[in-house]
C-alpha atoms as a PDB file:
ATOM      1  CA  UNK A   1      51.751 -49.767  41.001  1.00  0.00           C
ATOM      2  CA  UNK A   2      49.316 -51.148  38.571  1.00  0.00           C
ATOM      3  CA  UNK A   3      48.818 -54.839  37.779  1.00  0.00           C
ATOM      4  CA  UNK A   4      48.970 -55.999  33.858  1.00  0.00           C
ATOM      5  CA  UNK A   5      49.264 -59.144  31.595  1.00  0.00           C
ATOM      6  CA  UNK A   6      51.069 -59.432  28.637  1.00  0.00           C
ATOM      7  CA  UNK A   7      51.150 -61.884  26.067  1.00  0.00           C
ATOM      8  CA  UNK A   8      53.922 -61.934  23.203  1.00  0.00           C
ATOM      9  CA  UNK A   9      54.301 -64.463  20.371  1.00  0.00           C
ATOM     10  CA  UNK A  10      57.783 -65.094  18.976  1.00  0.00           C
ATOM     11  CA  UNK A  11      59.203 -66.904  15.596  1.00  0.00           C
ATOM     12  CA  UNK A  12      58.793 -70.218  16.273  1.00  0.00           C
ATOM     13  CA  UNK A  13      62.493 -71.307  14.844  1.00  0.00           C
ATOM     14  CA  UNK A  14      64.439 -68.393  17.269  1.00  0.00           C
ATOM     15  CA  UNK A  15      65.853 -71.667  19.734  1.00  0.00           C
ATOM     16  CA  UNK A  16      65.365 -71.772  23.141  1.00  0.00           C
ATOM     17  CA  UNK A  17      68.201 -70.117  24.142  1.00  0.00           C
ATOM     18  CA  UNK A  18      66.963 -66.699  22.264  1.00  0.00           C
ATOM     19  CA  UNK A  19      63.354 -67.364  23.854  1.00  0.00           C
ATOM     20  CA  UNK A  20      64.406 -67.592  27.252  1.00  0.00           C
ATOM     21  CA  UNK A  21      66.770 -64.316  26.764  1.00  0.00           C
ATOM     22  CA  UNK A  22      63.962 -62.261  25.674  1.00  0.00           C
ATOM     23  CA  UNK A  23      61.734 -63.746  28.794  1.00  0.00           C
ATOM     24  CA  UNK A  24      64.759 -62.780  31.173  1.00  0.00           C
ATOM     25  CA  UNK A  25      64.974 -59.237  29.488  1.00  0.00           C
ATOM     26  CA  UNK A  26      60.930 -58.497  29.747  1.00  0.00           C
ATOM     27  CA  UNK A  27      61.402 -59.768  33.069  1.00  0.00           C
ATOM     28  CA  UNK A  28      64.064 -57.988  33.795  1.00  0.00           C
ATOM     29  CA  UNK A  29      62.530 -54.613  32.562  1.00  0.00           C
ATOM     30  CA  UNK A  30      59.812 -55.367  35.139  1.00  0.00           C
ATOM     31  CA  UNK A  31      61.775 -55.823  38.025  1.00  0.00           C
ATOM     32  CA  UNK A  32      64.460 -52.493  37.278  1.00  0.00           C
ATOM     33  CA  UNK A  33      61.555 -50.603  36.881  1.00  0.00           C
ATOM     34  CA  UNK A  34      60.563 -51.490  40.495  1.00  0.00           C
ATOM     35  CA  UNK A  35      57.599 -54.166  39.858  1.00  0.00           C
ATOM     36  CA  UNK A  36      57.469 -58.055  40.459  1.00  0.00           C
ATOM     37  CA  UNK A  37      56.238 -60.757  38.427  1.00  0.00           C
ATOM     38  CA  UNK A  38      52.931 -62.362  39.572  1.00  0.00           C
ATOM     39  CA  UNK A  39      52.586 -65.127  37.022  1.00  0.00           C
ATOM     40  CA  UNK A  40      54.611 -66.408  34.070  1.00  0.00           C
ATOM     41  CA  UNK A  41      53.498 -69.055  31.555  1.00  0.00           C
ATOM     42  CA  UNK A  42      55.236 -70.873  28.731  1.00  0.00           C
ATOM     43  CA  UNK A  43      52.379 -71.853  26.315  1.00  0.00           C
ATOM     44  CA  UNK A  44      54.528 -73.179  23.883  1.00  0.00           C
ATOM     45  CA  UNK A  45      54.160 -73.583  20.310  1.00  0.00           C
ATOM     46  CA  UNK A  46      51.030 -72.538  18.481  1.00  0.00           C
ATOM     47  CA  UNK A  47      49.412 -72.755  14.830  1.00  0.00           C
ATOM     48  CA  UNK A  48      48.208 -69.193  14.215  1.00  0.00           C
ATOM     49  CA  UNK A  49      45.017 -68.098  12.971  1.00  0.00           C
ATOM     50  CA  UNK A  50      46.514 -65.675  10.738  1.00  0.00           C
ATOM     51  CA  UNK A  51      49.419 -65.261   8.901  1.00  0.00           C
ATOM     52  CA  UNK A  52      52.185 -62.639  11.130  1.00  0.00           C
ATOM     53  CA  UNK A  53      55.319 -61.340   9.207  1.00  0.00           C
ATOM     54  CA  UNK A  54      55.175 -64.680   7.753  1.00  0.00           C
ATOM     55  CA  UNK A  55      54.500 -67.133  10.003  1.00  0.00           C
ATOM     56  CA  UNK A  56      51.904 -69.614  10.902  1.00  0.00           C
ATOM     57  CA  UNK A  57      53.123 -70.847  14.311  1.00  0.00           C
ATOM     58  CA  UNK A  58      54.388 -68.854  16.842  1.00  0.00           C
ATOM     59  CA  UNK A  59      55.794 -69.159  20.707  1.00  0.00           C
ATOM     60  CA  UNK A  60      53.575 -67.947  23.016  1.00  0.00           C
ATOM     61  CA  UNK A  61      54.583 -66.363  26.789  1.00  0.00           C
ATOM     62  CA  UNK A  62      51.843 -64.965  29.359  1.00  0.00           C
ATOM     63  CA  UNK A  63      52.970 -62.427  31.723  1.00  0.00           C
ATOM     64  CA  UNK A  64      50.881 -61.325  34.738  1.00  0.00           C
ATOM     65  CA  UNK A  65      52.895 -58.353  36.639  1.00  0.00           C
ATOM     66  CA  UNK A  66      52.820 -55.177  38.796  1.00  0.00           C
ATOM     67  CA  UNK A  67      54.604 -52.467  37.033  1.00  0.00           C
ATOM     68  CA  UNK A  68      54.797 -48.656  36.295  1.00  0.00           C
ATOM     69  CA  UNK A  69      53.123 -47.762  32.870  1.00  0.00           C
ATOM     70  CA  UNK A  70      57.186 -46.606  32.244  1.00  0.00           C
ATOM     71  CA  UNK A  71      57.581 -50.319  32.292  1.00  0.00           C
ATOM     72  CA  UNK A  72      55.096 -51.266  29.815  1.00  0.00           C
ATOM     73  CA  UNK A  73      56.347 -48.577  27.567  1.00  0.00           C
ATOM     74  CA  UNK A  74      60.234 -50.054  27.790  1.00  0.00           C
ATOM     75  CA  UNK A  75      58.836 -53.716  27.001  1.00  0.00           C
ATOM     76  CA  UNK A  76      56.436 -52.804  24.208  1.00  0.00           C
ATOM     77  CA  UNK A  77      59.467 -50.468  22.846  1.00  0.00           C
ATOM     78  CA  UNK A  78      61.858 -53.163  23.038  1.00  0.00           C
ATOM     79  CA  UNK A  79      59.218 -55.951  21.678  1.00  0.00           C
ATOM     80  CA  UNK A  80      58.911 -53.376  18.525  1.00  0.00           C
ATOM     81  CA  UNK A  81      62.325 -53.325  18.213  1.00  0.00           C
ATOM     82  CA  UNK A  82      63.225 -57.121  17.942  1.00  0.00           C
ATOM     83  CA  UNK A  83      61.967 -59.153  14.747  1.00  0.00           C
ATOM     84  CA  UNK A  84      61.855 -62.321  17.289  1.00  0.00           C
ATOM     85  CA  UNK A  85      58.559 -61.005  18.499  1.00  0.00           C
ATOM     86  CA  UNK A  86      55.782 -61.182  16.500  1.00  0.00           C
ATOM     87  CA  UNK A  87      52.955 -59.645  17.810  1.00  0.00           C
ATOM     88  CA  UNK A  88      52.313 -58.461  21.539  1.00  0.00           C
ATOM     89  CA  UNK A  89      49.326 -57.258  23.586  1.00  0.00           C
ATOM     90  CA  UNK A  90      48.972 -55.627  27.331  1.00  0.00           C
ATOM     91  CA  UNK A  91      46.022 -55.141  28.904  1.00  0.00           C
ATOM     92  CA  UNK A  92      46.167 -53.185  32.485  1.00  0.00           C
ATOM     93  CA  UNK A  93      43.729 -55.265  35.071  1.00  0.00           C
ATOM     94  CA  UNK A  94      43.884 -52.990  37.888  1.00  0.00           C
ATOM     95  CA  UNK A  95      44.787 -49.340  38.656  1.00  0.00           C
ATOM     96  CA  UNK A  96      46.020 -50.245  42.033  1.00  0.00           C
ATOM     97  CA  UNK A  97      48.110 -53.505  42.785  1.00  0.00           C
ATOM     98  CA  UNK A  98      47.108 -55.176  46.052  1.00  0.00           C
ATOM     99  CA  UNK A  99      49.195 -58.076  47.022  1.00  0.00           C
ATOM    100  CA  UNK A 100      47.127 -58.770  49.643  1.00  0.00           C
ATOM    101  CA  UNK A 101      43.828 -59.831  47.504  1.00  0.00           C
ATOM    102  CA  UNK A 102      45.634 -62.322  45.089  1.00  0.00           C
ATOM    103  CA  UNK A 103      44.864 -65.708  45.930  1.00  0.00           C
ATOM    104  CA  UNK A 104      47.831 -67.745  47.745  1.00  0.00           C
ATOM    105  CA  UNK A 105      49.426 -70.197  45.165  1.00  0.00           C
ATOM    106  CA  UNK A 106      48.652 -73.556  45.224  1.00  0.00           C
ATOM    107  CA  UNK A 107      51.380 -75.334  46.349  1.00  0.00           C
ATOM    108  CA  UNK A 108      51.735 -78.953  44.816  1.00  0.00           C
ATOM    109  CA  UNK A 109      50.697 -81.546  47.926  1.00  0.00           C
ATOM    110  CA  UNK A 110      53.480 -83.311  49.631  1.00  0.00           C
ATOM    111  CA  UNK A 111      53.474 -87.099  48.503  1.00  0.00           C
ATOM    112  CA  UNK A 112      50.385 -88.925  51.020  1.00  0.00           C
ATOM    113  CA  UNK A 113      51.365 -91.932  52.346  1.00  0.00           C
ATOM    114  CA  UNK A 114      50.383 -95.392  50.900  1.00  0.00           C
ATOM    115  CA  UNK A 115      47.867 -96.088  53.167  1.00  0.00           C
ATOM    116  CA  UNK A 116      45.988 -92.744  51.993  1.00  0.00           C
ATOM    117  CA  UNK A 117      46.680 -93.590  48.613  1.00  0.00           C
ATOM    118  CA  UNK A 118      45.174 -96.810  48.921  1.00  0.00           C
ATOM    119  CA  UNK A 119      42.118 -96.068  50.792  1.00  0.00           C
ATOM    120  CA  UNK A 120      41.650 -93.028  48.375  1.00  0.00           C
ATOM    121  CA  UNK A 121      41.442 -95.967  45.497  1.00  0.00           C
ATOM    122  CA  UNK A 122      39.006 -98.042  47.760  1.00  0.00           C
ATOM    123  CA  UNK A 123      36.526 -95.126  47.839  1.00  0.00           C
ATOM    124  CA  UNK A 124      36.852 -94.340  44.438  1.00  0.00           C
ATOM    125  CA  UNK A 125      35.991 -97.923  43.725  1.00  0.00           C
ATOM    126  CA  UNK A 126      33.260 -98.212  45.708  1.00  0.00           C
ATOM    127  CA  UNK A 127      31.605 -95.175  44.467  1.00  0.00           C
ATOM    128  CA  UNK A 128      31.901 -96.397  40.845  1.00  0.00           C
ATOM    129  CA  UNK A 129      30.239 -99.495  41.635  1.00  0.00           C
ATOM    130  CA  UNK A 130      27.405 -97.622  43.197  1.00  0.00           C
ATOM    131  CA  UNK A 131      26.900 -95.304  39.867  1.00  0.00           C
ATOM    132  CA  UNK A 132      26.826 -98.848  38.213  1.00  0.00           C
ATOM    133  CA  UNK A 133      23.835 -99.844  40.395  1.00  0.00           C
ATOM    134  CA  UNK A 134      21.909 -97.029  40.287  1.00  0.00           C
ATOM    135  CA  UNK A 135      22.400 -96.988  36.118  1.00  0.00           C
ATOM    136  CA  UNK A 136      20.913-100.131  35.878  1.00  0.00           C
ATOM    137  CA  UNK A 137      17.893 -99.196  38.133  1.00  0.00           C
ATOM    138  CA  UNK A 138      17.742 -96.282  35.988  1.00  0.00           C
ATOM    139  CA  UNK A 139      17.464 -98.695  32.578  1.00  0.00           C
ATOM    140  CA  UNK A 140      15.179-101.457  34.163  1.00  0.00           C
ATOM    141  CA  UNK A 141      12.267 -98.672  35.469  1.00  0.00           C
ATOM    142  CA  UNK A 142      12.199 -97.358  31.901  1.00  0.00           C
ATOM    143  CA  UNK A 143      11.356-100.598  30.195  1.00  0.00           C
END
């Protein structure tokens, strides 16, 4: 398996009920075809720098995957065939996919207590105060 990203921009007036159908069927190509979605990312609505078929905003979706080259092949085949998409680019990263060196995902930390919270706050103060200070060391030696 190789690892690949690819970005696609749709029409920007599709709804979000087409946009998420053609995310589930490029992600759905990906998995039938025996690979697994590393990353996904919604960027959302964008002014293009160009005119495309048209258009001067678009919807933009990242996809970072392991896949078969057959895989690209059936989503850049089905991406030419649907007028929703735009414009579309992959770009392979790595000839061999090795789940072991990606990076673990950062998980979002659990909620900290108040007490951390708070003395979090005190630091943060006191450390601001003590940039203060030296600033107005800094202004007094150059006079």
């Amino acid at each position: 398996m190789r690892r690949y990203e690819t970005i696609y921009i749709m029409r920007p007036n599709i709804g979000e009920d087409s946009i998420s159908g053609i995310i589930d069927r490029t992600n759905g190509v990906i998995e039938r075809f025996g690979g697994h979605i590393v990353r996904q990312d919604r960027w959302g609505l964008k002014k293009l720098a160009y005119l495309i078929k048209k258009e001067t905003h678009g919807y933009y979706v990242y996809i970072e995957y392991a896949g078969v080259p057959e895989a690209v092949d059936e989503i850049e085949r089905l991406f030419r065939i649907d007028d929703k998409v735009l414009k579309y680019l992959t770009v392979k990263l790595d000839e061999v996919y090795d789940p072991a060196k990606d990076p673990a995902p950062v998980e979002p930390k659990e909620e900290a207590g108040e007490e951390n919270v708070e003395a979090e706050a005190d630091e943060d103060e006191d450390d601001n105060e003590d940039d203060n200070e030296d600033a107005e060391d800094d202004s007094d030696s150059d006079e």
